[in-house]
N, C-alpha and C. Protein backbone atom coordinates (compact mmCIF):
# COMPACT_ATOMS: atom_id res chain seq x y z
N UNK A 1 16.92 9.47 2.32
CA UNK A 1 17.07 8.22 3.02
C UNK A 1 16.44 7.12 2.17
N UNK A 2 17.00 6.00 1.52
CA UNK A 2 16.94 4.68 1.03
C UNK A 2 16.38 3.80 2.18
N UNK A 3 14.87 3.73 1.65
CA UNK A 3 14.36 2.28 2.87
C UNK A 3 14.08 1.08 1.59
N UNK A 4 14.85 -0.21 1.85
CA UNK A 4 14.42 -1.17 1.07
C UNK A 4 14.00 -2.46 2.31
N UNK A 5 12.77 -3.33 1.99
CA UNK A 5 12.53 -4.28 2.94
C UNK A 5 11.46 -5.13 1.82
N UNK A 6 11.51 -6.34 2.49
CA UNK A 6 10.76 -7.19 1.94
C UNK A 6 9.77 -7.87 2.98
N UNK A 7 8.43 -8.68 2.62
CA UNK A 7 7.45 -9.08 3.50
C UNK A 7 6.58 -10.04 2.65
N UNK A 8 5.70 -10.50 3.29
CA UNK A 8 4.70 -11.07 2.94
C UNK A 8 3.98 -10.92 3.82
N UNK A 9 2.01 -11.49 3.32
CA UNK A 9 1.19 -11.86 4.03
C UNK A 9 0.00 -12.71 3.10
N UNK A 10 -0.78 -13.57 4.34
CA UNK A 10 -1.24 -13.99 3.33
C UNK A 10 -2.91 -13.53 3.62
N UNK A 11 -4.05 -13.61 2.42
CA UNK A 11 -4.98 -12.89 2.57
C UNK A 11 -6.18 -13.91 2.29
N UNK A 12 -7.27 -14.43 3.61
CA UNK A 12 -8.15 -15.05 3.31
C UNK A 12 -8.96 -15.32 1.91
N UNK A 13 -8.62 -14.89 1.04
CA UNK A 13 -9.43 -14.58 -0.52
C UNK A 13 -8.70 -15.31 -1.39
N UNK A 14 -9.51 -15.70 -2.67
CA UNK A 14 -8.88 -16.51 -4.21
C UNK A 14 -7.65 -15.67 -4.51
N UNK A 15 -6.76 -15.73 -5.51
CA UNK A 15 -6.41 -14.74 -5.39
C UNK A 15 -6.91 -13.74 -6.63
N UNK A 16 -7.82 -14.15 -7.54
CA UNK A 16 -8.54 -13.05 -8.29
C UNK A 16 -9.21 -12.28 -7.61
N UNK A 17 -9.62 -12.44 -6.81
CA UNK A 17 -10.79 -11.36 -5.51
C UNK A 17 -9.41 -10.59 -4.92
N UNK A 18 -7.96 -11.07 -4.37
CA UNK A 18 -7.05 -10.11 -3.74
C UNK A 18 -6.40 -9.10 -4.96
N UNK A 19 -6.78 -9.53 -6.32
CA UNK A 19 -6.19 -8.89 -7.43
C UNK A 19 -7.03 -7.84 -7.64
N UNK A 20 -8.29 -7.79 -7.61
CA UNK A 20 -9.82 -6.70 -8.18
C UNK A 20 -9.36 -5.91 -6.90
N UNK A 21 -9.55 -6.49 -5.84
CA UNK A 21 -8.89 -5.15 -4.50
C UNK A 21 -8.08 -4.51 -5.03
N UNK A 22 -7.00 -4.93 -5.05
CA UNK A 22 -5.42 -3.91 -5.49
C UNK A 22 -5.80 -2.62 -7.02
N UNK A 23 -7.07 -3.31 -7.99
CA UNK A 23 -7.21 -2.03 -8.93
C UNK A 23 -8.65 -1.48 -8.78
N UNK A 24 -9.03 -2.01 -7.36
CA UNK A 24 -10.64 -0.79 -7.15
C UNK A 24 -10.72 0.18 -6.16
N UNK A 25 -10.66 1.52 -6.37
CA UNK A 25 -10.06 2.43 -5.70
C UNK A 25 -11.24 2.38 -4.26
N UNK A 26 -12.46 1.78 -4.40
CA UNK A 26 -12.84 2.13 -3.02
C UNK A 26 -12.88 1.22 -1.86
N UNK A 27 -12.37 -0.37 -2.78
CA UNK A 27 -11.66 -1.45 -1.72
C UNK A 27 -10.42 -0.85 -1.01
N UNK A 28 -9.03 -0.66 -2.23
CA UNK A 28 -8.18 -0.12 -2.04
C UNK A 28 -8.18 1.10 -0.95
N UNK A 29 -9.07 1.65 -1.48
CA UNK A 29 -9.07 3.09 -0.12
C UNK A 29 -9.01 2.67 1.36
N UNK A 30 -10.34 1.54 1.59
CA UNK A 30 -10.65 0.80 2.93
C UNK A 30 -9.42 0.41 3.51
N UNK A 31 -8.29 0.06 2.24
CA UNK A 31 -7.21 -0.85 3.16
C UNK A 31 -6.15 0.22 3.70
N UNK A 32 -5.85 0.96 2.47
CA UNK A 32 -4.85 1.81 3.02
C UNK A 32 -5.07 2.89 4.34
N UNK A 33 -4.02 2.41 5.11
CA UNK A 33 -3.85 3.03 6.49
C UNK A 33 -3.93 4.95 6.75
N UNK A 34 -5.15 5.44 7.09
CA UNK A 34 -5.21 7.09 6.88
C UNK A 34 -5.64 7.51 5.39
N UNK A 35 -5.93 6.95 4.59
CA UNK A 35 -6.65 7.29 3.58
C UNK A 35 -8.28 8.00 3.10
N UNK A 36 -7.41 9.42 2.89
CA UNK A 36 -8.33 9.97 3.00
C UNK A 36 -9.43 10.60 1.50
N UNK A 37 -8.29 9.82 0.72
CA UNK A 37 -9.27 9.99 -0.75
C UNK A 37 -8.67 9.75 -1.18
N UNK A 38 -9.19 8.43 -2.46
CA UNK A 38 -8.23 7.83 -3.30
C UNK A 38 -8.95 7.68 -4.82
N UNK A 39 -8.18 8.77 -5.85
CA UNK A 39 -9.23 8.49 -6.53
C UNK A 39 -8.78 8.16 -8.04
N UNK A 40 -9.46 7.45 -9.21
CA UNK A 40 -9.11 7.33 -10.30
C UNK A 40 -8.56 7.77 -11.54
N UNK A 41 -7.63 8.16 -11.90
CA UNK A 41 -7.39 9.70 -12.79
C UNK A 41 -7.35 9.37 -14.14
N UNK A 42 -6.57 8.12 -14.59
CA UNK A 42 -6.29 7.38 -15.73
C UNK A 42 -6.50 5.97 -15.60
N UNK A 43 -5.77 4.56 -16.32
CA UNK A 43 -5.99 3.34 -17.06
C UNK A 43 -4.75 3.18 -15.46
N UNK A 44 -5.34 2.51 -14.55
CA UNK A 44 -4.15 2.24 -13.30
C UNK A 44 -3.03 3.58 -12.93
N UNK A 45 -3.95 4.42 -13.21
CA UNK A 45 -3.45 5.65 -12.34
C UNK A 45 -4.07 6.15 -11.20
N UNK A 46 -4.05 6.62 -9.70
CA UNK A 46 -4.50 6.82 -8.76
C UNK A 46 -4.22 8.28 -8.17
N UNK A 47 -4.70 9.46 -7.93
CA UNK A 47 -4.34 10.08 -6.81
C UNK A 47 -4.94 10.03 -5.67
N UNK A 48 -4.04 10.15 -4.71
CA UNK A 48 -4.18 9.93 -3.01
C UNK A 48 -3.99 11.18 -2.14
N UNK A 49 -5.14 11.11 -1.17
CA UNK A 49 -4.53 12.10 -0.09
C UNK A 49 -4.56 11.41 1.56
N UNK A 50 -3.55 11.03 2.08
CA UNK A 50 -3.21 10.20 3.38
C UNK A 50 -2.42 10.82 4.34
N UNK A 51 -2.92 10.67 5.41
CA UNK A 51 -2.50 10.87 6.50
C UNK A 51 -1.43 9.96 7.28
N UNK A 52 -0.51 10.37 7.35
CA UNK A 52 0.18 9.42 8.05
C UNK A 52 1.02 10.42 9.44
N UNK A 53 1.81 9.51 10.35
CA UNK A 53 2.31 10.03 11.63
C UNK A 53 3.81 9.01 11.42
N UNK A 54 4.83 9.80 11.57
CA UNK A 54 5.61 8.98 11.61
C UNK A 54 6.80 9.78 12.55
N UNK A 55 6.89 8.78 14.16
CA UNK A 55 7.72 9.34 15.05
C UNK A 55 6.70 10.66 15.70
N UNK A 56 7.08 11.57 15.85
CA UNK A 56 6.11 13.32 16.41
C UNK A 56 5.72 13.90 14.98
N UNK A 57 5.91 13.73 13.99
CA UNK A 57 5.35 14.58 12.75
C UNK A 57 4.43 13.86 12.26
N UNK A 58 3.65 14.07 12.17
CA UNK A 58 2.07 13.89 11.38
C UNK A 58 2.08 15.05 10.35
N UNK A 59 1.52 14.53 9.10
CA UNK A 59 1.47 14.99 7.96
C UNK A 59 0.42 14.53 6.94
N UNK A 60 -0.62 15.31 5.92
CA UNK A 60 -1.34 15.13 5.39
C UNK A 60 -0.35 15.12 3.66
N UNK A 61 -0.05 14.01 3.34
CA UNK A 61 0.68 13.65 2.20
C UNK A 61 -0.61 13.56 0.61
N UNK A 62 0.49 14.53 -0.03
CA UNK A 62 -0.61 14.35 -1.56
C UNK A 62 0.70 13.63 -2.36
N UNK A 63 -0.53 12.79 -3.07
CA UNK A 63 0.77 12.28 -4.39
C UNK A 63 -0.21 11.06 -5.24
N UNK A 64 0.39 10.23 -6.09
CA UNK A 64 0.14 10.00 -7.42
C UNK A 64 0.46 8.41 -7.12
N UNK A 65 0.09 7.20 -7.41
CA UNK A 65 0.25 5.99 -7.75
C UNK A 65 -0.22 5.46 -9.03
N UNK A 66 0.62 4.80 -9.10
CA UNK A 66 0.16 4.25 -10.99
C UNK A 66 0.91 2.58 -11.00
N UNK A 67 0.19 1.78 -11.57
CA UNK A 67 0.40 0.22 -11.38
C UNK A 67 0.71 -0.01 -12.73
N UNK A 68 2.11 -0.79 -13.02
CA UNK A 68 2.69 -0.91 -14.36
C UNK A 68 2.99 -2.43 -13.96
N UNK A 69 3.46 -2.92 -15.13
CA UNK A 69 4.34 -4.30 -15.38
C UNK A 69 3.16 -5.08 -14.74
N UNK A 70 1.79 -5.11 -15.29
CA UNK A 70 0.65 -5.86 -14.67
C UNK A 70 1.02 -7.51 -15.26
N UNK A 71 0.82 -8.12 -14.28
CA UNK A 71 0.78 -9.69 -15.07
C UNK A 71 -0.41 -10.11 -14.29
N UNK A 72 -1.93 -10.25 -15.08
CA UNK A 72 -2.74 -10.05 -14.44
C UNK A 72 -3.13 -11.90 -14.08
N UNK A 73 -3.26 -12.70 -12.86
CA UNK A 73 -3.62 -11.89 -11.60
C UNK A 73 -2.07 -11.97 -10.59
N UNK A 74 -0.96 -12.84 -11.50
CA UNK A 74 0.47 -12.61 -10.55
C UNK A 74 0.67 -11.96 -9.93
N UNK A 75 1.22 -10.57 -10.34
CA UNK A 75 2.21 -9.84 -10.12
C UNK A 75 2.40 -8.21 -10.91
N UNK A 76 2.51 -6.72 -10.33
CA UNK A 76 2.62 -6.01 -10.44
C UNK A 76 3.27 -4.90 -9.98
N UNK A 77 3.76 -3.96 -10.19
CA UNK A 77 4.75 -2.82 -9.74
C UNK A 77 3.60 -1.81 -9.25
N UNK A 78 3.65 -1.00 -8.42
CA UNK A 78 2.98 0.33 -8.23
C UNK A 78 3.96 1.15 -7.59
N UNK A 79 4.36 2.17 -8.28
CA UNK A 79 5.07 3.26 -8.13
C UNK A 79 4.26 4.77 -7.41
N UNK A 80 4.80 5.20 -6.67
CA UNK A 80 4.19 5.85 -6.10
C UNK A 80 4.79 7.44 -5.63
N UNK A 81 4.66 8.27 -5.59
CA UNK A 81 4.93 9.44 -5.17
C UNK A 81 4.28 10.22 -4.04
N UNK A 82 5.00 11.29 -3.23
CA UNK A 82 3.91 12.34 -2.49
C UNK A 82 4.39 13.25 -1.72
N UNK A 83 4.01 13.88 -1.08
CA UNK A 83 4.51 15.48 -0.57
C UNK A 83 3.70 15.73 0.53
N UNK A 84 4.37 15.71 1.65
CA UNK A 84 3.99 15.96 3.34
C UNK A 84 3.93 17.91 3.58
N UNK A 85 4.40 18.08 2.66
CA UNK A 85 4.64 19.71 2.17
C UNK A 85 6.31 20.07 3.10
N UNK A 86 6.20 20.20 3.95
CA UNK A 86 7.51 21.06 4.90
C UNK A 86 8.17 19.77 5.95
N UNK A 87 6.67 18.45 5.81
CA UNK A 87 7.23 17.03 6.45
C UNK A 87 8.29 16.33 5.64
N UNK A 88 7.80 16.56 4.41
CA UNK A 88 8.80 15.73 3.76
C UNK A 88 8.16 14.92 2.52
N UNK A 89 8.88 14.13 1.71
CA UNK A 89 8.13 13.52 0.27
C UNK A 89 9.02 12.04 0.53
N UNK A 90 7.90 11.55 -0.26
CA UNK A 90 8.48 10.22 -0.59
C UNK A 90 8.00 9.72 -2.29
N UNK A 91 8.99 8.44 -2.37
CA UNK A 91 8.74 7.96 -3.78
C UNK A 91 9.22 6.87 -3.71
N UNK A 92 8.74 6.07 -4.83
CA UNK A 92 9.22 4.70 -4.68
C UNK A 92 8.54 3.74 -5.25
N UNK A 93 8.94 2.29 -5.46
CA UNK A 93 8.16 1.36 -5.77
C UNK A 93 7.82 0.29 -4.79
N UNK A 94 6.98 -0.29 -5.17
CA UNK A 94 6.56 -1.64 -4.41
C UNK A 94 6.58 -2.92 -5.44
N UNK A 95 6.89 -3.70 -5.48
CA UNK A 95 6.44 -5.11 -6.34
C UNK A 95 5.65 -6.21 -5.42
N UNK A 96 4.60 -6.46 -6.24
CA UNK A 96 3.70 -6.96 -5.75
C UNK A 96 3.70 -8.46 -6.18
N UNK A 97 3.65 -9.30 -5.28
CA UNK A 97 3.57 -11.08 -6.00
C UNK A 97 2.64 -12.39 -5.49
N UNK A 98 1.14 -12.10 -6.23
CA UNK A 98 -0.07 -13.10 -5.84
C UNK A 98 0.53 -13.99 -5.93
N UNK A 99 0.80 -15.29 -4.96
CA UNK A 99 0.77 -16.42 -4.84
C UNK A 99 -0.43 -17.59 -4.37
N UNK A 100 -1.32 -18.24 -5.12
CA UNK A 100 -2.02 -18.94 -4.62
C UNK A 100 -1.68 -19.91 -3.48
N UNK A 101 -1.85 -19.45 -2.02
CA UNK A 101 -1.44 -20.89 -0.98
C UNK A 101 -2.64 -21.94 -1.27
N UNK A 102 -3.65 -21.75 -1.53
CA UNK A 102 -4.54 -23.02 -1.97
C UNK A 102 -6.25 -22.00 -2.30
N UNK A 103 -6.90 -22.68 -3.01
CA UNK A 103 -8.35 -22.05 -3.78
C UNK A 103 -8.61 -21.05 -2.91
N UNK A 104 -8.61 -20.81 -1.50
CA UNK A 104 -9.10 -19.76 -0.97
C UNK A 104 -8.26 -18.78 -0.50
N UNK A 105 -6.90 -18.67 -0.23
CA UNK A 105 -5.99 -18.37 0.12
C UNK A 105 -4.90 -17.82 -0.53
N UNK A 106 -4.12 -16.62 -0.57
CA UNK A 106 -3.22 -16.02 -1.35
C UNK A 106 -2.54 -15.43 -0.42
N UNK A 107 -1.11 -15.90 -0.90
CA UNK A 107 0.20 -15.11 -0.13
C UNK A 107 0.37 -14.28 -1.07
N UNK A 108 0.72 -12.92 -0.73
CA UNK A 108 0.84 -11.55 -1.15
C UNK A 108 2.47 -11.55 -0.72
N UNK A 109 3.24 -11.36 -1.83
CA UNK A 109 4.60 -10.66 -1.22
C UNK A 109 5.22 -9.69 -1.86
N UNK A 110 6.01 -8.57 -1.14
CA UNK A 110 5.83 -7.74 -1.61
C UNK A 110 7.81 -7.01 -0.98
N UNK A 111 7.61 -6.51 -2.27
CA UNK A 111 9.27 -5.69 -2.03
C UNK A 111 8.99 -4.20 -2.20
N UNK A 112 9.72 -2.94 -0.93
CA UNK A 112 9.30 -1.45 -0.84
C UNK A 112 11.24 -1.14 -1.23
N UNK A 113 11.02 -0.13 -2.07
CA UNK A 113 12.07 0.38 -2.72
C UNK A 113 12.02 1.58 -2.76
N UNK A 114 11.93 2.57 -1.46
CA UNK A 114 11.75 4.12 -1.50
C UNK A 114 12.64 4.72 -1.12
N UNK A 115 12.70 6.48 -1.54
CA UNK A 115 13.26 7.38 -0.94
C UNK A 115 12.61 8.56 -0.22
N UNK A 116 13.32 8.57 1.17
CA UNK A 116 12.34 9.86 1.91
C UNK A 116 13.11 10.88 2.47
N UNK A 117 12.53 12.05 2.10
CA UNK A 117 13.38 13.59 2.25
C UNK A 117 12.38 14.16 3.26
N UNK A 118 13.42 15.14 3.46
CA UNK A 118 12.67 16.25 4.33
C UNK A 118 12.81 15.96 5.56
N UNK A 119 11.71 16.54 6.88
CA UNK A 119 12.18 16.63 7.87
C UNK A 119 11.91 14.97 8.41
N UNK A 120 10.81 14.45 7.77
CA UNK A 120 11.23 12.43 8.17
C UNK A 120 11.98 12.32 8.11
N UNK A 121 12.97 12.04 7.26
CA UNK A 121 13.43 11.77 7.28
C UNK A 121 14.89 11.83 8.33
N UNK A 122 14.98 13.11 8.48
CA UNK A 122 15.84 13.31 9.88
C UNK A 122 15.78 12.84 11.14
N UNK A 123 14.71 11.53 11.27
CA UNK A 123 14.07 11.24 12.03
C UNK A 123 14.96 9.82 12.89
N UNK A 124 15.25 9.47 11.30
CA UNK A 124 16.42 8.62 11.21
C UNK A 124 15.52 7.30 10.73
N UNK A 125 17.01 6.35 10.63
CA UNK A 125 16.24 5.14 10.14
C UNK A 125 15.49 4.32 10.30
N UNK A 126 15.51 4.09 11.66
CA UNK A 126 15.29 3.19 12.81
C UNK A 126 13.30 3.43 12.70
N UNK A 127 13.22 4.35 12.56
CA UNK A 127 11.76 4.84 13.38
C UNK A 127 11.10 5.24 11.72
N UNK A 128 12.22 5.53 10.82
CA UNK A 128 10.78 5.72 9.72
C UNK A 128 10.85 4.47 8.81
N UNK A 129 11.53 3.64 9.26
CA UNK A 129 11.50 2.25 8.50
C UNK A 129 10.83 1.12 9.24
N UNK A 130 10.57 1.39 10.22
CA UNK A 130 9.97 0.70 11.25
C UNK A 130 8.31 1.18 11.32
N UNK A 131 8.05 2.48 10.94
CA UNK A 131 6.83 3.50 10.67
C UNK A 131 6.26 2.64 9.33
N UNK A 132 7.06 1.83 8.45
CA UNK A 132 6.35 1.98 7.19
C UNK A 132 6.50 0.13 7.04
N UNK A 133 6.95 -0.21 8.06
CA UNK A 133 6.71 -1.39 8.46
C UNK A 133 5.26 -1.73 9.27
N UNK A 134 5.28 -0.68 9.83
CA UNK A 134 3.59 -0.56 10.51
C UNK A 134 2.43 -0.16 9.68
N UNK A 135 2.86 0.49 8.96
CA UNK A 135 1.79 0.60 7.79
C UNK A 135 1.36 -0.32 7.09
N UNK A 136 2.52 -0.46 6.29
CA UNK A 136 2.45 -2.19 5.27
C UNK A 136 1.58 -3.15 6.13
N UNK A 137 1.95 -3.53 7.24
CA UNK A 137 1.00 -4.66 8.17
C UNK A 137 -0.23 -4.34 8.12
N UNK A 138 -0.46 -2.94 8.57
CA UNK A 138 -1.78 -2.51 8.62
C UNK A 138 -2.52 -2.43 7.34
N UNK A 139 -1.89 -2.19 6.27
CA UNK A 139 -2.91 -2.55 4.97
C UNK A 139 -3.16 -3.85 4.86
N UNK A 140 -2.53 -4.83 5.23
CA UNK A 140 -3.01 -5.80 5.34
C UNK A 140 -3.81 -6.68 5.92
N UNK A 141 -3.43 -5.87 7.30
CA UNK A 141 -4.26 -6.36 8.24
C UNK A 141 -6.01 -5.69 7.96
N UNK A 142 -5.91 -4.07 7.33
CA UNK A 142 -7.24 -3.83 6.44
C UNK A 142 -7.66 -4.90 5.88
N UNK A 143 -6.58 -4.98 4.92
CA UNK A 143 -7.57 -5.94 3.39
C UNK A 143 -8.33 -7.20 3.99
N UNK A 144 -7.22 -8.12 4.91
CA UNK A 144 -7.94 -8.74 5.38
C UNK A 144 -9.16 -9.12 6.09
N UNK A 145 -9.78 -7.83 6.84
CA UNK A 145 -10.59 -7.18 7.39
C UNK A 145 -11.70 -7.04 6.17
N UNK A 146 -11.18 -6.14 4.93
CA UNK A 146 -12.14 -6.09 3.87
C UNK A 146 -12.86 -7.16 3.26
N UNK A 147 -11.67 -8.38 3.13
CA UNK A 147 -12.52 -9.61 2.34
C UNK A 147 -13.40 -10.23 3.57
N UNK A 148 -12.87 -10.16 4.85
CA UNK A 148 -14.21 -10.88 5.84
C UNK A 148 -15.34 -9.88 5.66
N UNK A 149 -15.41 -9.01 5.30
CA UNK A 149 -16.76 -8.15 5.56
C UNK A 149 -17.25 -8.10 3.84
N UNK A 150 -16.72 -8.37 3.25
CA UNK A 150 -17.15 -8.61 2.36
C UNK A 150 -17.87 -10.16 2.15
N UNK A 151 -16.93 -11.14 2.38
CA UNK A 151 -17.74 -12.21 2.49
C UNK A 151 -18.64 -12.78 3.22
N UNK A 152 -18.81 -12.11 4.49
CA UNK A 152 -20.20 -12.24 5.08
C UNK A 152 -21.31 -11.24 4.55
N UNK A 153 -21.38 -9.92 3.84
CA UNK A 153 -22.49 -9.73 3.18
C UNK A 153 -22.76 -10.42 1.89
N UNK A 154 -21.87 -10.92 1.76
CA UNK A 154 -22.11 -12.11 0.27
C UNK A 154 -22.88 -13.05 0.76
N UNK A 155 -22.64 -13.48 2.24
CA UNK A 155 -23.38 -14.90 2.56
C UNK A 155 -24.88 -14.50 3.16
């Protein structure tokens, strides 16, 4: 199953502070939704182990992210892989695009370009594209969460 969608959001922070999030694995960890270890392997390589629920199947997903085509602090690709084991796998990219809305403020937008097998996928479209629509929000709605708690122990 082919899920493609596009979004934005925008994230209380410069956008060099929303850029150091996206390559520090233990900000990054905070945001992503069920993340249960995210760790450094290579030069913008990541492995992950996450939990996700999508529809009645819940699944503990392993797999691999790696961030290419860096235009540092614009814009970047992170490609991603993983394996629900008997739930199902996914793969895919994301493109990522810092936009400064003004000195404190950055619109994040972002394009998902995946494929998902297995038994999710039988789930149909409706509910696992709508599942990863809830996710996406929710990392954001993390990060955003991360830079306020970050910037009040700064203050």
């Amino acid at each position: 199953m082919a899920i493609k969608f596009s979004d934005s959001s925008r994230i209380p922070a410069p956008r060099s502070k929303v850029w150091k999030i996206i390559f520090d694995p233990a900000a990054l960890s905070a945001c992503i939704p069920g993340c249960e270890s995210l760790e450094q392997v290579g030069e913008n390589e990541f492995e992950a182990t996450v939990v996700a629920k999508v529809g009645p199947i819940k699944a503990r997903f392993k797999g691999s992210v790696s961030i290419e085509n860096s235009h540092q602090p614009f814009s970047c690709i992170l490609h991603g892989q993983g394996s629900g084991g008997v739930a199902g796998q996914a793969s895919g990219h994301v493109n990522l695009r810092l936009d400064a809305a003004d000195e404190n403020e950055t619109d994040v937008a972002y394009e998902i370009d995946a494929q998902i097998g297995g038994k999710i996928a039988q789930l149909g479209n409706r509910i696992v594209v709508g599942t990863v629509k809830k996710i996406a929000a929710q990392f954001f709605a993390n990060m955003e969460e991360y830079v306020r708690r970050e910037t009040q122990t700064a203050s």
